[in-house]
Protein backbone atom coordinates (compact mmCIF):
# COMPACT_ATOMS: atom_id res chain seq x y z
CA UNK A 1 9.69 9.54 -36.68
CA UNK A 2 11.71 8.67 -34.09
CA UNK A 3 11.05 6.09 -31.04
CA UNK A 4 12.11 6.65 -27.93
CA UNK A 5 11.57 3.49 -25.31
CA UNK A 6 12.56 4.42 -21.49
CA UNK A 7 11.66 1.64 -19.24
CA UNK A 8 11.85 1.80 -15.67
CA UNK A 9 12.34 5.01 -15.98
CA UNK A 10 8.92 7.30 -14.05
CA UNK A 11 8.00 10.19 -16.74
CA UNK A 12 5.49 11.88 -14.37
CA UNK A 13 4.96 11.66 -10.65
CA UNK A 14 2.11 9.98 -9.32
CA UNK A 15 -0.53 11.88 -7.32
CA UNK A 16 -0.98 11.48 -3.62
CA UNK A 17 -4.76 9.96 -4.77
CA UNK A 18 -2.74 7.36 -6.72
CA UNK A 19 -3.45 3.70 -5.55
CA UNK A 20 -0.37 2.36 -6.25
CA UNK A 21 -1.29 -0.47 -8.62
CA UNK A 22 -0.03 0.29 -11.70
CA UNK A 23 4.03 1.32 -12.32
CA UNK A 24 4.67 3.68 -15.06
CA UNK A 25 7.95 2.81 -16.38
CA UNK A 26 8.41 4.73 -19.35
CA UNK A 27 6.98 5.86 -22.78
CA UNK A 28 7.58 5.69 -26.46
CA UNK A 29 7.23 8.75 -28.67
CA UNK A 30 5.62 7.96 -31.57
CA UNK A 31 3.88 9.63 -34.87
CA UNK A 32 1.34 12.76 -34.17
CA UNK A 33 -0.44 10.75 -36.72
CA UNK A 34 -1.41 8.45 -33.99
CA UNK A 35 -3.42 10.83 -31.98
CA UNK A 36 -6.27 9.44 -30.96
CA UNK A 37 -6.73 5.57 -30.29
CA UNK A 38 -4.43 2.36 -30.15
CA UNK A 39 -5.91 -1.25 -30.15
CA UNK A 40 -4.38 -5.13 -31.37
CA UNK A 41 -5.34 -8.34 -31.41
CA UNK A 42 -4.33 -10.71 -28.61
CA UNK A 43 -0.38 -11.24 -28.94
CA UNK A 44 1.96 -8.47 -29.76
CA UNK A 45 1.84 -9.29 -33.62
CA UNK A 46 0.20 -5.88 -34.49
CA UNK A 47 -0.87 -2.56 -33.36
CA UNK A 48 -3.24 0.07 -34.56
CA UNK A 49 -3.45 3.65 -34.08
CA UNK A 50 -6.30 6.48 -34.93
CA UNK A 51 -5.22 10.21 -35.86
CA UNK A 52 -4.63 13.27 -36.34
CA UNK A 53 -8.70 12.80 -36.67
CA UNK A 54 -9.92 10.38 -39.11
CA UNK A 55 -6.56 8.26 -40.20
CA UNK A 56 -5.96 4.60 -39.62
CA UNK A 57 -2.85 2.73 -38.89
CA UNK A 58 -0.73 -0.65 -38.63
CA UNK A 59 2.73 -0.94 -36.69
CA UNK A 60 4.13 -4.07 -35.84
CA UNK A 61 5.24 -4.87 -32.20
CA UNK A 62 7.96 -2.30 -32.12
CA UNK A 63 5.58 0.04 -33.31
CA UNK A 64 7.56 0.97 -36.88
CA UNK A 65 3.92 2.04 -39.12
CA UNK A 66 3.52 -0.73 -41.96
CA UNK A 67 0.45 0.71 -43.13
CA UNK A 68 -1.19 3.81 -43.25
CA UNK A 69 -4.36 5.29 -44.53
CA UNK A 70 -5.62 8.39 -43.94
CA UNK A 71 -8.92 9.40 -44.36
CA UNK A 72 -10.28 6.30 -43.09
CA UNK A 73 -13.83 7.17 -43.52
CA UNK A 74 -15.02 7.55 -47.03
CA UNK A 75 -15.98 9.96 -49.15
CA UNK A 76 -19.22 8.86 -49.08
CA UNK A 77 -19.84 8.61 -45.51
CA UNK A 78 -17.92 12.17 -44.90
CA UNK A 79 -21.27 13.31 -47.47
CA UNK A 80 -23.71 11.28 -46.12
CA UNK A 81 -23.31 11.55 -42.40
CA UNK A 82 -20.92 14.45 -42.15
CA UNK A 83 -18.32 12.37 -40.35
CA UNK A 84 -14.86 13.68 -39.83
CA UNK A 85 -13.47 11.72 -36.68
CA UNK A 86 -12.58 8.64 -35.17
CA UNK A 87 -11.68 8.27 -31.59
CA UNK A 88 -10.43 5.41 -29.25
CA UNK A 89 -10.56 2.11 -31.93
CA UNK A 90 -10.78 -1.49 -30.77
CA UNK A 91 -10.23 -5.00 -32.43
CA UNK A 92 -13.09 -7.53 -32.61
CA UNK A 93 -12.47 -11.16 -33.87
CA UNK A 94 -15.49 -11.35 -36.40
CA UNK A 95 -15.00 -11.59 -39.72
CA UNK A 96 -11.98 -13.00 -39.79
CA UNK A 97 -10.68 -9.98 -38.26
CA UNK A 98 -12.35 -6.32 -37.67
CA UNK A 99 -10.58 -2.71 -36.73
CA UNK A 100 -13.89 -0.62 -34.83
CA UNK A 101 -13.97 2.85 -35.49
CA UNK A 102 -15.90 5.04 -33.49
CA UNK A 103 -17.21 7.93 -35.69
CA UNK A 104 -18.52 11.40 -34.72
CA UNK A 105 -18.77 15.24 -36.20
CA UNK A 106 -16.26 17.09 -34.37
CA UNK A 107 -15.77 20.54 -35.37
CA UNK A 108 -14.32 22.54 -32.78
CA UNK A 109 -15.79 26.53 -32.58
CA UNK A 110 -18.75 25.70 -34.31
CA UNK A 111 -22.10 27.42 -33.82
CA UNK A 112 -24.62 25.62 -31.23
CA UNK A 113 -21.08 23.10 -29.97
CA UNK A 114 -18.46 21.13 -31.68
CA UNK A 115 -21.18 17.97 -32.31
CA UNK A 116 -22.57 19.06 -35.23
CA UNK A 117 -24.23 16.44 -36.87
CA UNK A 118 -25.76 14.54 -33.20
CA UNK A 119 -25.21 10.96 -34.46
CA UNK A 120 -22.27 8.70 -33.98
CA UNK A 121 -21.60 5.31 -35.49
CA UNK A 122 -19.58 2.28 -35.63
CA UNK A 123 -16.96 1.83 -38.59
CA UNK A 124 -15.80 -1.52 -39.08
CA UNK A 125 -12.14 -2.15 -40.90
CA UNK A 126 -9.91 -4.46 -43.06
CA UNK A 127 -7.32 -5.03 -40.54
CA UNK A 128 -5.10 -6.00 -43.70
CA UNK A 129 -5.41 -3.11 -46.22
CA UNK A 130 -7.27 -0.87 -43.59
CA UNK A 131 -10.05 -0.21 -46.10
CA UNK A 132 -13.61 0.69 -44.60
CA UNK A 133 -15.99 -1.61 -44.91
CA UNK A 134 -19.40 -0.29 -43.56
CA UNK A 135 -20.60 1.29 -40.45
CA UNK A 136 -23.63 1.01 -38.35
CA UNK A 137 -25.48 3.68 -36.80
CA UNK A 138 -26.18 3.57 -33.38
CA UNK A 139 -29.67 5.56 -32.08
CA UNK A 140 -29.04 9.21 -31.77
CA UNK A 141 -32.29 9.24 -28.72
CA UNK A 142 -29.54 6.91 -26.36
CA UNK A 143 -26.07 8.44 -28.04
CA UNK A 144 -25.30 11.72 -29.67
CA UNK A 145 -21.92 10.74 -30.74
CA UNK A 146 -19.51 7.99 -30.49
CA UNK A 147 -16.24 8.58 -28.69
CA UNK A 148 -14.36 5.03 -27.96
CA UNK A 149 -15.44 1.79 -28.48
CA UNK A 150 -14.23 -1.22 -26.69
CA UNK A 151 -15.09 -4.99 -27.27
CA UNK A 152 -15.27 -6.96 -24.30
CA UNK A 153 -13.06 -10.31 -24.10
CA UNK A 154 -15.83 -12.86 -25.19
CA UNK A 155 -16.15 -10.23 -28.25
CA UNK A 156 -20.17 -10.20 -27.67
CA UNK A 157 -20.52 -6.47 -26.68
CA UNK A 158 -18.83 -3.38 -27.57
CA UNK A 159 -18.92 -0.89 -25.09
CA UNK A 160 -19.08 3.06 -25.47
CA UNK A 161 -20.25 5.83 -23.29
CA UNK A 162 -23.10 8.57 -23.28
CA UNK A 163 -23.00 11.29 -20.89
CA UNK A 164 -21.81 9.84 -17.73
CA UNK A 165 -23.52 6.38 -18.56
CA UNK A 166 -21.76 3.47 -20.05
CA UNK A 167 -23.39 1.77 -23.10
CA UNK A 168 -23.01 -1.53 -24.52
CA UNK A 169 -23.88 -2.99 -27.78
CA UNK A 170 -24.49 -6.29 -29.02
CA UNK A 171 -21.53 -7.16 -31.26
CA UNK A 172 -24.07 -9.26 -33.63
CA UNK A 173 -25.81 -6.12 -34.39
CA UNK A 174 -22.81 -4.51 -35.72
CA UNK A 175 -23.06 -6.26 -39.32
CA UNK A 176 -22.90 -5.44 -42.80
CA UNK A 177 -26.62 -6.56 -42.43
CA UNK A 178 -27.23 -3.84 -40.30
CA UNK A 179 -25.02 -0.96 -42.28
CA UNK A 180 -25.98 2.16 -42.65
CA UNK A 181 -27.24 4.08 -44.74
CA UNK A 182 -29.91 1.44 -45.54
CA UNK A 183 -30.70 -0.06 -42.04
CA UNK A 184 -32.13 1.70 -39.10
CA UNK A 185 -29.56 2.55 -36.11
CA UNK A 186 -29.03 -0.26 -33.48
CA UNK A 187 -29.97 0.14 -30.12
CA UNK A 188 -28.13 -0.41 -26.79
CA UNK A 189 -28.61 -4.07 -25.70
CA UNK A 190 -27.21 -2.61 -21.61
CA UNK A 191 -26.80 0.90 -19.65
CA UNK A 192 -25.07 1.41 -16.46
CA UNK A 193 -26.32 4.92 -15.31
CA UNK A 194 -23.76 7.45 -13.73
CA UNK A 195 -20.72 4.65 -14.35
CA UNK A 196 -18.64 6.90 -16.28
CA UNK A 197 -15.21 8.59 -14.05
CA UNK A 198 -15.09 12.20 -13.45
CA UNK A 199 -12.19 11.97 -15.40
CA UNK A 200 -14.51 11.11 -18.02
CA UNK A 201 -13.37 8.69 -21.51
CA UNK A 202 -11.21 9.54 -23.77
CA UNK A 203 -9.92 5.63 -23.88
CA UNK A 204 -10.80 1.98 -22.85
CA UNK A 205 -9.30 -1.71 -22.33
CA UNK A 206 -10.17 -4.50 -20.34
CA UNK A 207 -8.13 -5.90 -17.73
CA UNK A 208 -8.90 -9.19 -15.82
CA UNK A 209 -12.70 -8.71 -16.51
CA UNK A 210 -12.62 -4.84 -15.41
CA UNK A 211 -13.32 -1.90 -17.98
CA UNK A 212 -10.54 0.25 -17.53
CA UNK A 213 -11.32 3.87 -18.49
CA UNK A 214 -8.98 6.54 -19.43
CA UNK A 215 -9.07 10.20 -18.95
CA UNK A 216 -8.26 13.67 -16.93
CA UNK A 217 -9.01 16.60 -14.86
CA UNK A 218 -6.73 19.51 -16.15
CA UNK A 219 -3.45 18.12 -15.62
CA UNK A 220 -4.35 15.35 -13.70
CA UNK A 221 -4.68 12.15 -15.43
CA UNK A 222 -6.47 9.13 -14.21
CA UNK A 223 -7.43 5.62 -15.20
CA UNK A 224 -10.57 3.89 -13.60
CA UNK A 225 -11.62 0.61 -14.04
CA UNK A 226 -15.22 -0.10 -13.38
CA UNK A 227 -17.12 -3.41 -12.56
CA UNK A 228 -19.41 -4.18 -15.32
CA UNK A 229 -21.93 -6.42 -12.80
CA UNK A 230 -22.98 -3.56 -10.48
CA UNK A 231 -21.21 -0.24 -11.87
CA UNK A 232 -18.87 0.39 -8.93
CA UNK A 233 -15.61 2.05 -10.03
CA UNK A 234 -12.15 1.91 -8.82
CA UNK A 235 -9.26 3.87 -9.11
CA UNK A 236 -6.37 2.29 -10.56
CA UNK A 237 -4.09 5.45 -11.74
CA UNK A 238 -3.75 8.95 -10.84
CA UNK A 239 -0.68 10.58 -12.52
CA UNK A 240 -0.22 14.47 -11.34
CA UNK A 241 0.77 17.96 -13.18
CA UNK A 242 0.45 16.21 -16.90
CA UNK A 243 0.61 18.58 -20.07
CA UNK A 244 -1.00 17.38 -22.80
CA UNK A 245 -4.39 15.53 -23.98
CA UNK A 246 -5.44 12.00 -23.17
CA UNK A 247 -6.46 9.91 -25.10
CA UNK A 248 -6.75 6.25 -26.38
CA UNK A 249 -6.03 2.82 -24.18
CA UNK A 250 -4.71 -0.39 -24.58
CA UNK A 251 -4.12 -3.64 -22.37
CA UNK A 252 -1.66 -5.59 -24.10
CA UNK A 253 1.87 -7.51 -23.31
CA UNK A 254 4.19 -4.90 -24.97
CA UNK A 255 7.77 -3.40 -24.89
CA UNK A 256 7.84 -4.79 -21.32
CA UNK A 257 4.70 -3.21 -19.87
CA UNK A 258 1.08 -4.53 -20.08
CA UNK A 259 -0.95 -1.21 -19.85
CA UNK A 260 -0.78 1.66 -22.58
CA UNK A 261 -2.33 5.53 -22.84
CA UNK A 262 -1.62 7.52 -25.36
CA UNK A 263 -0.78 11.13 -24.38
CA UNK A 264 -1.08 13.71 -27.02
CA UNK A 265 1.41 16.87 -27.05
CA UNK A 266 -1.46 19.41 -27.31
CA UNK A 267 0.42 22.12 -24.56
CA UNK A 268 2.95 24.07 -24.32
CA UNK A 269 6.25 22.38 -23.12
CA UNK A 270 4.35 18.59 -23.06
CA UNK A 271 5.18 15.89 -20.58
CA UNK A 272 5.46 13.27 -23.09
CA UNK A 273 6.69 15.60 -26.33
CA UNK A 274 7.74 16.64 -28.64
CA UNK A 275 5.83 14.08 -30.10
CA UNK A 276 2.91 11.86 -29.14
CA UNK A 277 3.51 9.55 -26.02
CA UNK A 278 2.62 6.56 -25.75
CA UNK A 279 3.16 5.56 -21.94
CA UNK A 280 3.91 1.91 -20.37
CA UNK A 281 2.48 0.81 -17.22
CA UNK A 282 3.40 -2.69 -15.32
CA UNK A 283 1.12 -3.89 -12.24
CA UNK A 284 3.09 -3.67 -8.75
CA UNK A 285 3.74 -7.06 -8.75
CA UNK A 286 4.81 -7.55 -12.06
CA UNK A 287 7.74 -10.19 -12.30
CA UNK A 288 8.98 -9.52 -16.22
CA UNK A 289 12.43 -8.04 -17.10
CA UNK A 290 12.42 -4.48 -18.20
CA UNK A 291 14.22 -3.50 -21.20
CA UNK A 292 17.07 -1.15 -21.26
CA UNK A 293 16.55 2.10 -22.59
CA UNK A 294 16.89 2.52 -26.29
CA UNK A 295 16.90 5.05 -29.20
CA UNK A 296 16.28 4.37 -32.83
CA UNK A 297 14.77 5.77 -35.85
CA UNK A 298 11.54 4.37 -37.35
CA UNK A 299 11.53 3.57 -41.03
């Protein structure tokens, strides 16, 4: 693998539409291993990454992998619950640590649509060895499938979506106590009807209390943040004529920027290829020092 940091250097123009609150200043190109989601813990100690579809890994701040496994979700589970994907991840300080996985059937072409068991769950992690611990069902009559998952800062509720509602979860309920296949599937503890962008989710962080959302239209991209009290959404990103697949979302002080969205290489001649993209935003007023641009190999 090779990384590839360009700071302050725009990779894609912004739309017309675009606010002009967020500066992207660059990307790294990392693994296509790391296709799906990216989460860490507050500080810049560690970083995790989901991909191709059901693999889990650890970088450190540089983002050079330290640990890999891949299937993430067990044997077991893959029998039980025909699970074969997890999306957009996200830390949660309980037990002493936890990596969420968001788990879903995906199987693309299949007869009836690519949801082919109707359920989703949450997977919870050793952050250390990456080993799955247990996952929870959530209630397949509220959620058919679980996408993204994304704690909020006091770590009490994970959020998700449904159709173009936003769910949230009590983090309590998501327990060992409460793992499947034994227990009954939790059920949403709040909904926010119609919340979700037209860009839809394909990845979430939280930014000075906001949920910022992560997604596209074709080839334009777009990340919204929405105001958890009443619903209202805001756009805070708009980048234009984008090849490739969004996907996962992280707010975290990083390689100069604060904002990250992974950008997957699935087209023809990608924006952010060869390789997977992982691109670096800064807030207008940002005051930092950018780094120079750099080239390196990853061990």
């Amino acid at each position: 693998m090779v990384l590839l940091v360009a700071l302050l250097v725009p990779a894609a123009p912004a739309s017309a539409r675009d606010p002009g609150r967020w500066l992207l200043t660059g990307y790294s190109s990392v693994s296509n291993s790391y296709w799906q989601g990216v989460t860490s813990p507050p500080g810049p100690g560690q970083v995790f990454f989901s991909g191709l579809s059901q693999g889990l890994h650890r970088t450190g701040p540089a983002l050079f992998q330290r640990a890999t496994i891949d299937p993430a979700i067990p044997a077991a589970v893959l029998t039980a619950e025909r699970y074969n994907h997890v999306g957009d991840i996200s830390w949660h300080r309980a037990e002493g640590g936890r990596v969420l996985l968001p788990l879903e059937c995906f199987t693309p072409g299949a007869p009836g649509g690519c949801n082919t068991c109707g359920t989703g769950s949450i997977g919870v992690a050793d952050p250390g060895t990456l080993a799955f611990r247990y996952y929870v069902k959530l209630d397949p009559v509220e959620i058919p499938k679980a996408m993204w998952v994304e704690s909020s800062p006091d770590g009490r509720l994970l959020w998700t979506s449904s159709g173009q509602d936003l769910l949230a979860y009590r983090a309590a309920d998501v327990t060992a106590a409460n793992a499947a296949p034994g227990a009954a599937p939790i059920q949403a503890f709040r909904r926010l009807p119609h919340a979700v962008p037209p860009s839809g989710v394909t990845g979430a962080a939280f930014y000075r209390g906001r949920l910022l959302l992560a997604g596209a239209q074709g080839t334009t991209y777009q990340i919204w943040s929405v105001d958890l009290n009443t619903g209202a959404r805001r756009l805070e990103v708009e980048l234009a004529n984008v090849r490739g697949e969004a996907e996962g979302l992280m707010q975290l002080p990083l390689i100069g920027a604060r904002l990250h969205f992974l950008v997957a290489p699935l087209a023809s001649q990608p924006t952010f290829g060869p390789t997977v993209g992982l691109l670096h935003f800064v807030t207008r007023d940002w005051t930092g020092r950018g780094l120079r641009v750099r080239m390196r190999a990853a061990r």
